[in-house]
C-alpha atoms as a PDB file:
ATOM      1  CA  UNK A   1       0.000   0.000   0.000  1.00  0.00           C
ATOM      2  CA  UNK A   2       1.404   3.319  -0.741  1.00  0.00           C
ATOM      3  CA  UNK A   3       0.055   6.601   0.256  1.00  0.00           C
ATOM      4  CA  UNK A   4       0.958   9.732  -0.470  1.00  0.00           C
ATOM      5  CA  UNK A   5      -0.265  12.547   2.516  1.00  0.00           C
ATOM      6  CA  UNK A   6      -0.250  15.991   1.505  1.00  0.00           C
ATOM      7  CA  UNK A   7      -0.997  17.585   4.996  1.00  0.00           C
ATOM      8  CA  UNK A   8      -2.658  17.125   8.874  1.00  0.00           C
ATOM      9  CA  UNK A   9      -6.011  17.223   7.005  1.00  0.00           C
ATOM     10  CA  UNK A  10      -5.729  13.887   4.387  1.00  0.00           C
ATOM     11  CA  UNK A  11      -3.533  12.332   7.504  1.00  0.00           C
ATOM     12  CA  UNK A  12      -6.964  12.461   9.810  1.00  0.00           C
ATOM     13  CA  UNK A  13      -8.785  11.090   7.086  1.00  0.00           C
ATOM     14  CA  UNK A  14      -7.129   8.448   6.556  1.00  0.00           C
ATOM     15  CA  UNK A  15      -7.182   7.676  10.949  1.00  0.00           C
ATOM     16  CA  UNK A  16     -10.488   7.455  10.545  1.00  0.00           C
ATOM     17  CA  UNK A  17     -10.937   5.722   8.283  1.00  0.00           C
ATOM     18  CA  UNK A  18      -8.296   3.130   8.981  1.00  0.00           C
ATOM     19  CA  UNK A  19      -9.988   3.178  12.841  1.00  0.00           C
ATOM     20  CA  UNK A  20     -13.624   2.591  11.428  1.00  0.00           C
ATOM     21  CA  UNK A  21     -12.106  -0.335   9.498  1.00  0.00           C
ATOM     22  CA  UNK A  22     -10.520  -1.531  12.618  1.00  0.00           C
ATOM     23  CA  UNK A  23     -13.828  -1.224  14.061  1.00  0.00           C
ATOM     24  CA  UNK A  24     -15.846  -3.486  11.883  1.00  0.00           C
ATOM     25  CA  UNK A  25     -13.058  -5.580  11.495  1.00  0.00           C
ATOM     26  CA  UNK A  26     -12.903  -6.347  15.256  1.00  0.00           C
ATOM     27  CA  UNK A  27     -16.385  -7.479  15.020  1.00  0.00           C
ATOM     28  CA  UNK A  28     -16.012  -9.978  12.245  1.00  0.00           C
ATOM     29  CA  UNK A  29     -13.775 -13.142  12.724  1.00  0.00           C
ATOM     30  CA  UNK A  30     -13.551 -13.568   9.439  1.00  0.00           C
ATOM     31  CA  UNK A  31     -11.306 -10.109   9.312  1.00  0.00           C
ATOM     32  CA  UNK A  32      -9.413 -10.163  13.203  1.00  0.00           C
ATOM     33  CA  UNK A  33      -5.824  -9.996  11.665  1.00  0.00           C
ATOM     34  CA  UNK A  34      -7.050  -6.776   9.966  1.00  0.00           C
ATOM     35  CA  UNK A  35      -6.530  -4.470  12.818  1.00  0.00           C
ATOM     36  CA  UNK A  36      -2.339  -5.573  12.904  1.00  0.00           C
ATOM     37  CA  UNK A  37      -1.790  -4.626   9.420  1.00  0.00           C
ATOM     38  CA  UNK A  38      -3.960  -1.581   9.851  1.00  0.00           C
ATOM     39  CA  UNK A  39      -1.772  -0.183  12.618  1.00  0.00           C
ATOM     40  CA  UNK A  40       1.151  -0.917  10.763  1.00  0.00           C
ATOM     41  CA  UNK A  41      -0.007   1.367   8.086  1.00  0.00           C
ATOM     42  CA  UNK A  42      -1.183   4.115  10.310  1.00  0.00           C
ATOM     43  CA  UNK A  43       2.464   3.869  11.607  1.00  0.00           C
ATOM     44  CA  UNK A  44       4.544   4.352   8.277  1.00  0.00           C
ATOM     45  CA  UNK A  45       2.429   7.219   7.520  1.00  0.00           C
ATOM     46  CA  UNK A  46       2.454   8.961  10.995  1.00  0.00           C
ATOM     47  CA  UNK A  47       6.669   8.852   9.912  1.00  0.00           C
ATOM     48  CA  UNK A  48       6.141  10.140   6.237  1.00  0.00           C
ATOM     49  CA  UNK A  49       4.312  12.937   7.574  1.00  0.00           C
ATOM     50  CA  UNK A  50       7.057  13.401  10.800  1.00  0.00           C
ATOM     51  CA  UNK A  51      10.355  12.732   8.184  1.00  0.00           C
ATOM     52  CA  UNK A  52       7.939  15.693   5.769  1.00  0.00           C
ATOM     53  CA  UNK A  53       7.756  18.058   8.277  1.00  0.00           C
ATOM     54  CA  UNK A  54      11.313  17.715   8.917  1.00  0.00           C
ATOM     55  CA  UNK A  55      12.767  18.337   6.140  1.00  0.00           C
ATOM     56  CA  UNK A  56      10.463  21.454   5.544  1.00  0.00           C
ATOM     57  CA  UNK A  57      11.942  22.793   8.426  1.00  0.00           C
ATOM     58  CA  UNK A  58      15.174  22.132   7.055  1.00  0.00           C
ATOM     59  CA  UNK A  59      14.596  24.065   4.192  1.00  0.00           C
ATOM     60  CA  UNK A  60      13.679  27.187   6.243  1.00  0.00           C
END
């Protein structure tokens, strides 16, 4: 999966909707490893948008 997050605004968008996935996911066995790979996700682009900001700051 690769996702390209422009700013706070898309990033929030995309927590929700990876935590309503989560959500429905928890409550269907057919989907419980869902949630794992879901929060991996959520990670890499919580750093894409950290390693961003950085090197915006950089630049200024």
């Amino acid at each position: 999966m690769s996702v390209a997050v422009t700013d706070m605004g898309e990033f929030d968008k995309a927590t929700y909707n990876l935590n309503e996935l989560a959500t429905f996911a928890k409550s269907h066995s057919e989907f419980q490893d869902i949630p794992f790979y879901l929060s991996y996700h959520h990670a890499v682009i919580a750093r894409a948008i950290k390693y961003l900001n950085n090197q915006l700051v950089m630049k200024n």
